[in-house]
C-alpha atoms as a PDB file:
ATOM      1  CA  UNK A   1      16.726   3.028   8.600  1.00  0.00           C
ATOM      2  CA  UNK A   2      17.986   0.632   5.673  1.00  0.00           C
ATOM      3  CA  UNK A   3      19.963  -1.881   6.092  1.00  0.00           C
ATOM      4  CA  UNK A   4      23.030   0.324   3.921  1.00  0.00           C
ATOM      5  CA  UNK A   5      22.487   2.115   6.785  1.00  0.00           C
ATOM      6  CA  UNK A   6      21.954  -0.871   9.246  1.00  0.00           C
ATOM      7  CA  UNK A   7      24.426  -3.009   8.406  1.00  0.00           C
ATOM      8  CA  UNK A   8      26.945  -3.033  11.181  1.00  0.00           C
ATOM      9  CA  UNK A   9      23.981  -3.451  13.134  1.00  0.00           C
ATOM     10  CA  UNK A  10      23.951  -7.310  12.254  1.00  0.00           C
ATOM     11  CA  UNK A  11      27.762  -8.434  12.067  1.00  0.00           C
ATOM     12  CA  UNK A  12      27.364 -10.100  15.313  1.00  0.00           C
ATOM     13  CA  UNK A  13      23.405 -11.068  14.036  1.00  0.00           C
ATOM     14  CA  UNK A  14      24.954 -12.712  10.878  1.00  0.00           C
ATOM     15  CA  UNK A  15      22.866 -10.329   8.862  1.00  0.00           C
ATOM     16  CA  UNK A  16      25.641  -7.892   7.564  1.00  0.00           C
ATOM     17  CA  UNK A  17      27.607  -8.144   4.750  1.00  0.00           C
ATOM     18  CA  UNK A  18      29.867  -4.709   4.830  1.00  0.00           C
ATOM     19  CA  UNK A  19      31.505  -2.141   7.536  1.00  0.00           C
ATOM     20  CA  UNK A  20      29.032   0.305   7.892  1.00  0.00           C
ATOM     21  CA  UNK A  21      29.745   3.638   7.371  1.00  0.00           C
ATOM     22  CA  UNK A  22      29.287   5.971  10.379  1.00  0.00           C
ATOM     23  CA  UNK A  23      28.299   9.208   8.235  1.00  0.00           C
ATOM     24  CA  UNK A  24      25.549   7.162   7.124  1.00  0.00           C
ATOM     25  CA  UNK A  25      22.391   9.264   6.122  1.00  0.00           C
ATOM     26  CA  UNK A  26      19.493   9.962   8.775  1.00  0.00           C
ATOM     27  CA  UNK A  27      15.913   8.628   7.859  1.00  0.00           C
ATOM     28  CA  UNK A  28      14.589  10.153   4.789  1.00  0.00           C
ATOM     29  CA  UNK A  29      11.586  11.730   6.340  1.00  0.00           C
ATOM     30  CA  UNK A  30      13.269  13.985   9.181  1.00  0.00           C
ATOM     31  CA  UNK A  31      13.132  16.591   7.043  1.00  0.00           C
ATOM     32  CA  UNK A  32       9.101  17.333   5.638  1.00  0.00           C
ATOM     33  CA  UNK A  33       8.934  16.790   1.558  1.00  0.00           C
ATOM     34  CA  UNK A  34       6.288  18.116  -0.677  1.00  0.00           C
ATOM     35  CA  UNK A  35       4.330  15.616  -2.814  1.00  0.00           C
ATOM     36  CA  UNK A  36       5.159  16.128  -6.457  1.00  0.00           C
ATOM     37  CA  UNK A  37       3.114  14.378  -9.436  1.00  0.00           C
ATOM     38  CA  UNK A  38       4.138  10.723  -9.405  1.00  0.00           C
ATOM     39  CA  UNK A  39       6.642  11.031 -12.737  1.00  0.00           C
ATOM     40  CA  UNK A  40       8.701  13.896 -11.255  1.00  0.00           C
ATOM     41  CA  UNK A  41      12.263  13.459  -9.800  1.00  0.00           C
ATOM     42  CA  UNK A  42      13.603  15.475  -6.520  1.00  0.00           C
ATOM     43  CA  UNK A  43      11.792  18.462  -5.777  1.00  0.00           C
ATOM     44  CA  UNK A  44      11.250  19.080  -2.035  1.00  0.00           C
ATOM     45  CA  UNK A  45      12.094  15.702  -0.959  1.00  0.00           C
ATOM     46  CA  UNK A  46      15.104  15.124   1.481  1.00  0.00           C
ATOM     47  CA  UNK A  47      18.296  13.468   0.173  1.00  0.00           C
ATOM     48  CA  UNK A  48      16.091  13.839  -3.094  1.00  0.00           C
ATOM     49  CA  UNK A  49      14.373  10.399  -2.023  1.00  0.00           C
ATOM     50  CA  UNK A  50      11.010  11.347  -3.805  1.00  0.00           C
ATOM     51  CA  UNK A  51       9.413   8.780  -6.305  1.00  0.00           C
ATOM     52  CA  UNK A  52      11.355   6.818  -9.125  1.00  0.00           C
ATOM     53  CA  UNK A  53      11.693   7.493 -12.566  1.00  0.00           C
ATOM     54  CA  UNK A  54       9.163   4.839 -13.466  1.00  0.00           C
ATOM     55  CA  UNK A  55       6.592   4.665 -10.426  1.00  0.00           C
ATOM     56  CA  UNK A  56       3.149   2.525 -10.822  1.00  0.00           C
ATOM     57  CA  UNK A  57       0.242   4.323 -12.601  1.00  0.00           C
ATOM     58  CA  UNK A  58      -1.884   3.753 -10.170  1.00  0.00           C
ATOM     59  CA  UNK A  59      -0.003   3.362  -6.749  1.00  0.00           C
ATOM     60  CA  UNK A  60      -3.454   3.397  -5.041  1.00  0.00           C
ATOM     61  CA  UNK A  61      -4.367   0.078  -6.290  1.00  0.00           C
ATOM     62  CA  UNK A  62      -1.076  -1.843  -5.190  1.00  0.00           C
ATOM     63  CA  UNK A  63      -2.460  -4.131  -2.754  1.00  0.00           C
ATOM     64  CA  UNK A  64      -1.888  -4.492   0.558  1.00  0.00           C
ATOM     65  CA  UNK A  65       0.677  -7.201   1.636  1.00  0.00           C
ATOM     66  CA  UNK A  66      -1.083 -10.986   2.251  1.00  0.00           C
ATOM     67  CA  UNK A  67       0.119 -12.190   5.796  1.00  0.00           C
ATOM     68  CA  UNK A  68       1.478 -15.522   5.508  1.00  0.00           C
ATOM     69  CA  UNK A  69       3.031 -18.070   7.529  1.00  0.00           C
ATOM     70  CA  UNK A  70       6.855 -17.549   6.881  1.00  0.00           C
ATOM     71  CA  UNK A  71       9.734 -19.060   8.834  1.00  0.00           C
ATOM     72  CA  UNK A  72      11.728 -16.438  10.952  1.00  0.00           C
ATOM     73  CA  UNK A  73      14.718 -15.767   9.840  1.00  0.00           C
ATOM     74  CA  UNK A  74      17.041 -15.967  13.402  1.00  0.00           C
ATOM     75  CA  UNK A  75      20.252 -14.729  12.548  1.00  0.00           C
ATOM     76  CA  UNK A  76      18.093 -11.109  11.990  1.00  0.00           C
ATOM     77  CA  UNK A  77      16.435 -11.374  15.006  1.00  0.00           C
ATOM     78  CA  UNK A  78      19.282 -11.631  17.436  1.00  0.00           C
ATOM     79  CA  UNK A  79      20.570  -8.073  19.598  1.00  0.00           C
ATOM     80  CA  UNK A  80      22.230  -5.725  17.351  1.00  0.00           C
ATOM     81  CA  UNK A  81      23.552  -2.209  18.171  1.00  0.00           C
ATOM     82  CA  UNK A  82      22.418   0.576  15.931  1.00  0.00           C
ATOM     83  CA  UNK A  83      23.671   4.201  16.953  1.00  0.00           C
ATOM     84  CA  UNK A  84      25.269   3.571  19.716  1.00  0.00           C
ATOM     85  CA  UNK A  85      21.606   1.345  21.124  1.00  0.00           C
ATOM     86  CA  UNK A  86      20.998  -1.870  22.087  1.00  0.00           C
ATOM     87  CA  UNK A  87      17.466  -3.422  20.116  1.00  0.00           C
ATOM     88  CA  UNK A  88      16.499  -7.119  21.233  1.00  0.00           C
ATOM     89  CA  UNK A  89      13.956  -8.373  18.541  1.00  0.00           C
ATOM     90  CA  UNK A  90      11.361 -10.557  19.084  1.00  0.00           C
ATOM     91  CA  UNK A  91      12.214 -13.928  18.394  1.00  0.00           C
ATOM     92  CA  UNK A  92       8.213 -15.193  18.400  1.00  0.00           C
ATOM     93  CA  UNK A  93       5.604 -14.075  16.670  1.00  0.00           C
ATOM     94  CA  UNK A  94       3.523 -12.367  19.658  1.00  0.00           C
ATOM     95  CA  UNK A  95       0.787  -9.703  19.816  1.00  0.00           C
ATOM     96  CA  UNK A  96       2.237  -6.057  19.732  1.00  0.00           C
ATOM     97  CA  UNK A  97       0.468  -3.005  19.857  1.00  0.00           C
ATOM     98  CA  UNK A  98       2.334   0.213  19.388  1.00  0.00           C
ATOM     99  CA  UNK A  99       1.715   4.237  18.727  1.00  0.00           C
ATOM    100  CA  UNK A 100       4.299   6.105  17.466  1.00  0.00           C
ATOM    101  CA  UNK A 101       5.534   8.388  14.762  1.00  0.00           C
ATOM    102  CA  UNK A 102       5.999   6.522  11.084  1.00  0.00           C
ATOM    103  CA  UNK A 103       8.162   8.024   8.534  1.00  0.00           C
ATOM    104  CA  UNK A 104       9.597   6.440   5.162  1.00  0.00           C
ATOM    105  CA  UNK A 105      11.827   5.568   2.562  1.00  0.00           C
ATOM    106  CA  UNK A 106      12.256   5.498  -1.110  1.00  0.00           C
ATOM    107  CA  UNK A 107      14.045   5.727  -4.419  1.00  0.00           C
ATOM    108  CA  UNK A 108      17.490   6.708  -2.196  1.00  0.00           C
ATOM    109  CA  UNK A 109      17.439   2.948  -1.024  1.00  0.00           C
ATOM    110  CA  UNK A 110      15.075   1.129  -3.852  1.00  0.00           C
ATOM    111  CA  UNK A 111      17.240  -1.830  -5.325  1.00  0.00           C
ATOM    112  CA  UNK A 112      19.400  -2.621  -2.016  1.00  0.00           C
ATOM    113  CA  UNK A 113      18.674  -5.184   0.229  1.00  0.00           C
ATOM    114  CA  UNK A 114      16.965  -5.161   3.537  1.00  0.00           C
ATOM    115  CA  UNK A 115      18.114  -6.800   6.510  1.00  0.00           C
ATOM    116  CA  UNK A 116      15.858  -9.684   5.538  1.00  0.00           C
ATOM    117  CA  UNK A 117      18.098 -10.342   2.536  1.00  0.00           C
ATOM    118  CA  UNK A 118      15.158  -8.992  -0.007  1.00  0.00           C
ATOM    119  CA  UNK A 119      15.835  -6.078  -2.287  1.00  0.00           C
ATOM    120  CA  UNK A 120      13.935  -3.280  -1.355  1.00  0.00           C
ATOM    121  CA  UNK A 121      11.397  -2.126  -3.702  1.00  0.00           C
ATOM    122  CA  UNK A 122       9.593   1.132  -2.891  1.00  0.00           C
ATOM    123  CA  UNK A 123       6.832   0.034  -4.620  1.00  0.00           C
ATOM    124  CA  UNK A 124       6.000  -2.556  -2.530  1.00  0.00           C
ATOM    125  CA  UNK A 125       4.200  -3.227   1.164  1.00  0.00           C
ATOM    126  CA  UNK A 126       6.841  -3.311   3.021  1.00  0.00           C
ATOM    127  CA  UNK A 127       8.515  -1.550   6.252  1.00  0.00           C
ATOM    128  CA  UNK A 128      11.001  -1.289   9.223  1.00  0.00           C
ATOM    129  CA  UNK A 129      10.809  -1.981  12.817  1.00  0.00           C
ATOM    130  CA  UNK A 130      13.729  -2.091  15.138  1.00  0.00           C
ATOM    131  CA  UNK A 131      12.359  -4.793  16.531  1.00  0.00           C
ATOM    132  CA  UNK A 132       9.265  -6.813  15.566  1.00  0.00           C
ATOM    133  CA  UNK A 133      10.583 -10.615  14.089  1.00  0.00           C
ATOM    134  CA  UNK A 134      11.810 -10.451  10.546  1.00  0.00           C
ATOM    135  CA  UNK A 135       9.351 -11.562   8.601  1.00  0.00           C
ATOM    136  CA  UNK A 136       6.050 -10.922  10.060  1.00  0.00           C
ATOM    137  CA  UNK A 137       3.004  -8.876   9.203  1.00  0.00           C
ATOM    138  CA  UNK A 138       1.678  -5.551  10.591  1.00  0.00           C
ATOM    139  CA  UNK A 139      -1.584  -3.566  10.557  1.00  0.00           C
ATOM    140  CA  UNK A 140      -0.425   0.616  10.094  1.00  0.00           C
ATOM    141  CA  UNK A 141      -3.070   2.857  11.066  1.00  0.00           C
ATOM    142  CA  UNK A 142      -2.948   6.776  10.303  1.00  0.00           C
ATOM    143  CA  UNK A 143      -4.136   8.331  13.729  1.00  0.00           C
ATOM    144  CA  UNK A 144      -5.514  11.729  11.924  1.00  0.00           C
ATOM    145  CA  UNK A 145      -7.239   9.919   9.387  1.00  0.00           C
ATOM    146  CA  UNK A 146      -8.218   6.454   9.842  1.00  0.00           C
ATOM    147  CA  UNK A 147      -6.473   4.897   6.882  1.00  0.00           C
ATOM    148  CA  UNK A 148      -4.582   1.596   6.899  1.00  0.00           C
ATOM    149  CA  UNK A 149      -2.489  -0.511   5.216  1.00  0.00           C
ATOM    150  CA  UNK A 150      -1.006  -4.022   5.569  1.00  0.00           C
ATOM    151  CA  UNK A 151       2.273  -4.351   5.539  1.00  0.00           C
ATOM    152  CA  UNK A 152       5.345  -6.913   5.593  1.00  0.00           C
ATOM    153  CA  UNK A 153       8.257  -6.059   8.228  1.00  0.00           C
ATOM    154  CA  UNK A 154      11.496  -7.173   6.197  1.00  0.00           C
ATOM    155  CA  UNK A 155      13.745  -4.571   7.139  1.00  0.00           C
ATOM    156  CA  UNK A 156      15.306  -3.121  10.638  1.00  0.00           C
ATOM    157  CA  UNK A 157      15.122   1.218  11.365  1.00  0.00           C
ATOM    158  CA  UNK A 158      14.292   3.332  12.046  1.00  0.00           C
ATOM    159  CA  UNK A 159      17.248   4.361  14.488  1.00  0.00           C
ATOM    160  CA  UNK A 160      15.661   7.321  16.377  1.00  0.00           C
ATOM    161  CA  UNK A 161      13.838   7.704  19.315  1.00  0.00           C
ATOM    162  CA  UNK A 162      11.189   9.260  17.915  1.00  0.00           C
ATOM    163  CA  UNK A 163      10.465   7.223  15.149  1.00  0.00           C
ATOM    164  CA  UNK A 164       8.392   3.994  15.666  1.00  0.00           C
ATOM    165  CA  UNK A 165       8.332   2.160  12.324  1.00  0.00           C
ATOM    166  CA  UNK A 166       9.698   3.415   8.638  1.00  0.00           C
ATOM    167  CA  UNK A 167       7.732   2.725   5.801  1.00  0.00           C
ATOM    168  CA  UNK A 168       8.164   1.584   1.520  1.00  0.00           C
ATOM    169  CA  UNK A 169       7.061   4.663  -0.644  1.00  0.00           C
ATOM    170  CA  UNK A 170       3.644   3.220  -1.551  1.00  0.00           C
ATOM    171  CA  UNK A 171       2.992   2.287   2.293  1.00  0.00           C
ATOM    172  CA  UNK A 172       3.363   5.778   2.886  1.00  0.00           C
ATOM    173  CA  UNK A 173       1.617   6.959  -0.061  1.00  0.00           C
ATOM    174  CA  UNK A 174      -1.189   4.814   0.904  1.00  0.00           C
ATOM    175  CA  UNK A 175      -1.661   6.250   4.535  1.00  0.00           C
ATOM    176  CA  UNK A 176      -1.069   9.904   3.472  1.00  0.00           C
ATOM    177  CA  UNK A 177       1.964  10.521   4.982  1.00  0.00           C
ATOM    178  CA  UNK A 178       4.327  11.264   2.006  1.00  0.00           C
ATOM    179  CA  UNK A 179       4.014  15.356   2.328  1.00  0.00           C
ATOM    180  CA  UNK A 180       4.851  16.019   5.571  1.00  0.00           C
ATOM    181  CA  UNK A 181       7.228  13.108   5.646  1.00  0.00           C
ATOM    182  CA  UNK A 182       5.373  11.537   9.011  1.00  0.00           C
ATOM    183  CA  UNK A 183       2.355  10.947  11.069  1.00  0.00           C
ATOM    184  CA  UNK A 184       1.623   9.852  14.058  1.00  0.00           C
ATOM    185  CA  UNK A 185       0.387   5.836  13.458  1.00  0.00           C
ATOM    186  CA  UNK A 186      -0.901   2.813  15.528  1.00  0.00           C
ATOM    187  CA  UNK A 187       0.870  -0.390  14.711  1.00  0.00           C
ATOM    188  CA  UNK A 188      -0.583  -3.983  15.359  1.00  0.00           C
ATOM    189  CA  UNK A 189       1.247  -6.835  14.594  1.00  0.00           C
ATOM    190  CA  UNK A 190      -1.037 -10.140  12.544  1.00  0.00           C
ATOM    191  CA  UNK A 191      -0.446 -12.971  13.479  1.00  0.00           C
ATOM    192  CA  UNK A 192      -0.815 -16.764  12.048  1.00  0.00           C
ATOM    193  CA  UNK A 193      -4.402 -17.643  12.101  1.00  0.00           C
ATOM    194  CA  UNK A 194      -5.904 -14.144  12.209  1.00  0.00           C
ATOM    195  CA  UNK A 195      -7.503 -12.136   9.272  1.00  0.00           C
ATOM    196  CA  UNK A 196      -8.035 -15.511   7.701  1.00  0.00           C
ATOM    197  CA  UNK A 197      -4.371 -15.433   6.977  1.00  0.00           C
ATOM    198  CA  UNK A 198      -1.933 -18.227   4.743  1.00  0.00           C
ATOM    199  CA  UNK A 199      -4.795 -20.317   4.504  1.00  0.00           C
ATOM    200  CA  UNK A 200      -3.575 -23.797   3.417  1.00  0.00           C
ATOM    201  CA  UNK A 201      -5.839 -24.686   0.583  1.00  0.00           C
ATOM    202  CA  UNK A 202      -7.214 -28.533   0.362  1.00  0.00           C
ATOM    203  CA  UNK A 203      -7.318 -30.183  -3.126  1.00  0.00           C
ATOM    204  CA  UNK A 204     -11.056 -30.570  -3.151  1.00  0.00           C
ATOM    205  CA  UNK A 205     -13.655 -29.964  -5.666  1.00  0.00           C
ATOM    206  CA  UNK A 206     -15.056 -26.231  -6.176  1.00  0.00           C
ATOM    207  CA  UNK A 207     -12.165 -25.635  -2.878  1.00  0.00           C
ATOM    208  CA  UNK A 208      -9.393 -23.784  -4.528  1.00  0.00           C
ATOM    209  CA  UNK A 209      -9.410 -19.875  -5.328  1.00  0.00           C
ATOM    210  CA  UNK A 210      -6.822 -17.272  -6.071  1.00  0.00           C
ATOM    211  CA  UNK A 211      -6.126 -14.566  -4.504  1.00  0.00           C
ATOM    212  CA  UNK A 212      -5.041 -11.546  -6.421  1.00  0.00           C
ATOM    213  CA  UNK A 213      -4.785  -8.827  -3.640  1.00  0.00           C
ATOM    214  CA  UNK A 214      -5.301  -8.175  -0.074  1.00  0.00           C
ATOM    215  CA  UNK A 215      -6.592  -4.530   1.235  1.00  0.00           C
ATOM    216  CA  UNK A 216      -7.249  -3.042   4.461  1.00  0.00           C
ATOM    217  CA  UNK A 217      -9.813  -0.907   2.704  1.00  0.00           C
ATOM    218  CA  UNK A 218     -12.819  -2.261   0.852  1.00  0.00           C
ATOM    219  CA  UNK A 219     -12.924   0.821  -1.261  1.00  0.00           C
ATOM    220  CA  UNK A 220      -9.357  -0.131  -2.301  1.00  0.00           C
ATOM    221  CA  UNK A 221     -10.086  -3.567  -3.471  1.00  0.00           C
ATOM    222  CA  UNK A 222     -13.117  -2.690  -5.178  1.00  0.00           C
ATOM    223  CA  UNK A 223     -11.071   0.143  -7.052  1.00  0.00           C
ATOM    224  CA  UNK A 224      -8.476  -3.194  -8.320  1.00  0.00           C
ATOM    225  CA  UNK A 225     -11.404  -4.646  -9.822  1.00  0.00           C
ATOM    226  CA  UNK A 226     -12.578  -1.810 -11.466  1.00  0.00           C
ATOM    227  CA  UNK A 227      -8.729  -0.794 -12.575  1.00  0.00           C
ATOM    228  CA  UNK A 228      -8.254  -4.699 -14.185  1.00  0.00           C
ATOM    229  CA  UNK A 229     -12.054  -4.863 -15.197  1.00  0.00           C
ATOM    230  CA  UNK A 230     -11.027  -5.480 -18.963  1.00  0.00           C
ATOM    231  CA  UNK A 231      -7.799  -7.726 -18.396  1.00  0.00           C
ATOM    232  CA  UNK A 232     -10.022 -10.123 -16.096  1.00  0.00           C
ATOM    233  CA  UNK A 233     -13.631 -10.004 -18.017  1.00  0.00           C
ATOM    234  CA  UNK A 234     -14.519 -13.660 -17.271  1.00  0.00           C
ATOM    235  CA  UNK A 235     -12.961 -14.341 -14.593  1.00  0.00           C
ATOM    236  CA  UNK A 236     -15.779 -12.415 -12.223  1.00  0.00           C
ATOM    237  CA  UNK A 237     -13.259 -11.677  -9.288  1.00  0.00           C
ATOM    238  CA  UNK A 238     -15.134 -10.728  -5.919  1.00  0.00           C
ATOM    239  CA  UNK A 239     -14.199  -9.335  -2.352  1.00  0.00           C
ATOM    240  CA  UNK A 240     -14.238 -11.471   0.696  1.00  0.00           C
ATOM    241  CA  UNK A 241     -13.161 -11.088   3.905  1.00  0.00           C
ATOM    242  CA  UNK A 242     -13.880  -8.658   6.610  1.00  0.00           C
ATOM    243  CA  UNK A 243     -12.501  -7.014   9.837  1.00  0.00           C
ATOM    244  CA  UNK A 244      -9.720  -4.796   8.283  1.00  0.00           C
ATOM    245  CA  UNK A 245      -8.452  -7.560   5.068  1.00  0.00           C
ATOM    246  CA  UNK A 246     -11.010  -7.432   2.249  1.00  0.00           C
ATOM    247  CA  UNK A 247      -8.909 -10.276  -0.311  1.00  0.00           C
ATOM    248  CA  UNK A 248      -9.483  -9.883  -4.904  1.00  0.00           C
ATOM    249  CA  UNK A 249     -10.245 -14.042  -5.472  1.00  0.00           C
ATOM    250  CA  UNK A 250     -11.275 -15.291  -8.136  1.00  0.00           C
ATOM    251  CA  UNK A 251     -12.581 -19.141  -9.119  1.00  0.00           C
ATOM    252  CA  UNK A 252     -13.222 -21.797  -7.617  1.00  0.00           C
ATOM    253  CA  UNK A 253     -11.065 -24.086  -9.185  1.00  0.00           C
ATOM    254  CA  UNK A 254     -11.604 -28.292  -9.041  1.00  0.00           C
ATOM    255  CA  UNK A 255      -7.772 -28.892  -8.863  1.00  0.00           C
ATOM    256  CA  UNK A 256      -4.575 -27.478  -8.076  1.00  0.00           C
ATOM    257  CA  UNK A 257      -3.626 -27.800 -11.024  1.00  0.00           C
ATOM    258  CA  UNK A 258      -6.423 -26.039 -12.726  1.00  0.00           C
ATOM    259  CA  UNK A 259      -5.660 -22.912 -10.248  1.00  0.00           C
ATOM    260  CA  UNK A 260      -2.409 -22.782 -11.132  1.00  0.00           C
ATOM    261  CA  UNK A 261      -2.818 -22.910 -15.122  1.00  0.00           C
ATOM    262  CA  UNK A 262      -5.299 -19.679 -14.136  1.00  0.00           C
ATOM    263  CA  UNK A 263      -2.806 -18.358 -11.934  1.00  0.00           C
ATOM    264  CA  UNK A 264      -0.300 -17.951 -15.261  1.00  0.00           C
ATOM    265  CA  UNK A 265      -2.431 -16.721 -17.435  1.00  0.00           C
ATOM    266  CA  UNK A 266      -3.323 -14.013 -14.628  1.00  0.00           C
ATOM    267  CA  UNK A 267      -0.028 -12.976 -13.859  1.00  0.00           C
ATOM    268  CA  UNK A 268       0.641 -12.226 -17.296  1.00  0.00           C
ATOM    269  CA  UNK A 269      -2.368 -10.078 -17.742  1.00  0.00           C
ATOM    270  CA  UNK A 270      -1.878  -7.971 -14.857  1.00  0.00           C
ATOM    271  CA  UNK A 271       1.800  -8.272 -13.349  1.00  0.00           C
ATOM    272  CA  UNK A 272       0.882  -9.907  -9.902  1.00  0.00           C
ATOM    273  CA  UNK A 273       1.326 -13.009  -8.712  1.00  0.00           C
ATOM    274  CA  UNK A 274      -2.386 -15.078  -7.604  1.00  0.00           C
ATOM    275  CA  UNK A 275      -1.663 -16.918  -4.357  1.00  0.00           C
ATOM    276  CA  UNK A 276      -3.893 -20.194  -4.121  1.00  0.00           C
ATOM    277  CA  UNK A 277      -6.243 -20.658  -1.129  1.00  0.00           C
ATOM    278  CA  UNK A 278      -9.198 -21.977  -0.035  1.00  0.00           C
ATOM    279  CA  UNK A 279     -12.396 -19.169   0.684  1.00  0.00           C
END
């Protein structure tokens, strides 16, 4: 559930910032939707909370979200009540493995902020787990057809008990699960040090590399190359990684500062935002 939806959930948690309202709406994906073209508004989604009025051209190529080591935020991962149940978070970053039904969110709540204080943005990797720690990183796995995706837990929902984990519009999209509205997933949480993940780059010669994207399909990262083939002629990225996080870099680079010069110029040929590591 959002956090419009969970706020009360975190006036004790120091999370909230308005009286929640008790007719609040149930997750988007109780009801099943049917998968329009991406530019069209409404149609059979429920609460019309289909795609925006803008959405990605390629949604496909969106890549997956990069774990990282991020401080956790405690005052969202203290006990809340959420219709009329108790949830106790986890307040360390621990193995979890889960099955369970996934459903998702998107346009209804796009622009609002999750209980992690971020604005929600459909578009990105994101989801919402009653109660893994907020932030930290999960691996989503569609049951029925083996796809997965790599995404960021920033949010709190869903509130039902047959609901393990609600996920962003492209998450969803990704996995397969926009038409009927839900599918039954496998959820593993990442932790720090696995998947090769927030590596701490050292400013060493021919050390530094950035890292455009990070995919849990190798098919996916090589279709971001081939999508930004003209915008990044010369800068020869390649796939690395293996095991379930195949990462875009590109370099290497002989300083930090060099990477970072690159890093600019990148971002303003194709709208992400390079993260510098070491390979």
């Amino acid at each position: 559930m959002r956090a419009i939806l969970f706020v009360a959930a975190f006036i004790l948690a120091g999370c909230a910032q308005a009286p929640i309202n008790s007719e609040a709406p149930q997750p988007v994906s109780q009801a099943p939707v049917q998968e329009p073209p991406h530019d069209a508004k409404g149609g059979g989604y429920y609460l019309d909370d289909g795609p925006g009025d803008n959405p990605p051209a390629d949604i496909a190529s969106i890549p997956d979200a990069t774990p990282r080591k991020e401080p956790l935020i405690a005052a969202c991962n203290k006990p809340y009540t959420a219709m009329g149940k108790t949830y106790t978070p986890e307040t360390r970053l621990e193995s979890y493995k889960a099955e369970g039904v996934a459903s998702w969110y998107g346009r209804r709540y796009n622009g609002q902020k999750t209980s992690s204080g971020e604005v929600y943005d459909m578009y990105a990797m994101t989801a919402a787990h009653p109660t893994l720690p907020i932030p930290s990183y999960a691996r989503v796995t569609n049951l029925s057809t083996g796809k997965c995706v790599i995404v960021k837990i920033n949010d709190r929902g869903p509130f039902r008990s047959d609901r393990l984990i609600d996920l962003s519009y492209t998450a969803a999209y990704k996995l397969g699960i926009l038409k009927n509205g839900s599918a039954k997933v496998k959820v593993e949480s990442i932790l720090p040090g696995q998947e090769n993940a927030d590596v701490t780059a050292v400013n060493s010669p021919d050390s530094l590399y950035l890292q455009l994207g990070a995919f849990s399909e190798k098919m996916n990262a090589q279709h971001f190359i081939e999508l930004h083939k003209t915008q990044l002629e010369g800068y020869s990225p390649e796939i690395v990684g293996s095991g379930g996080i195949y990462r875009v870099h590109v370099g290497p680079y002989s300083s930090r500062e060099e990477a970072s010069n690159a890093a600019e110029k990148i971002a303003q040929l194709i709208d992400v935002t390079p993260v510098i590591s070491s390979k």
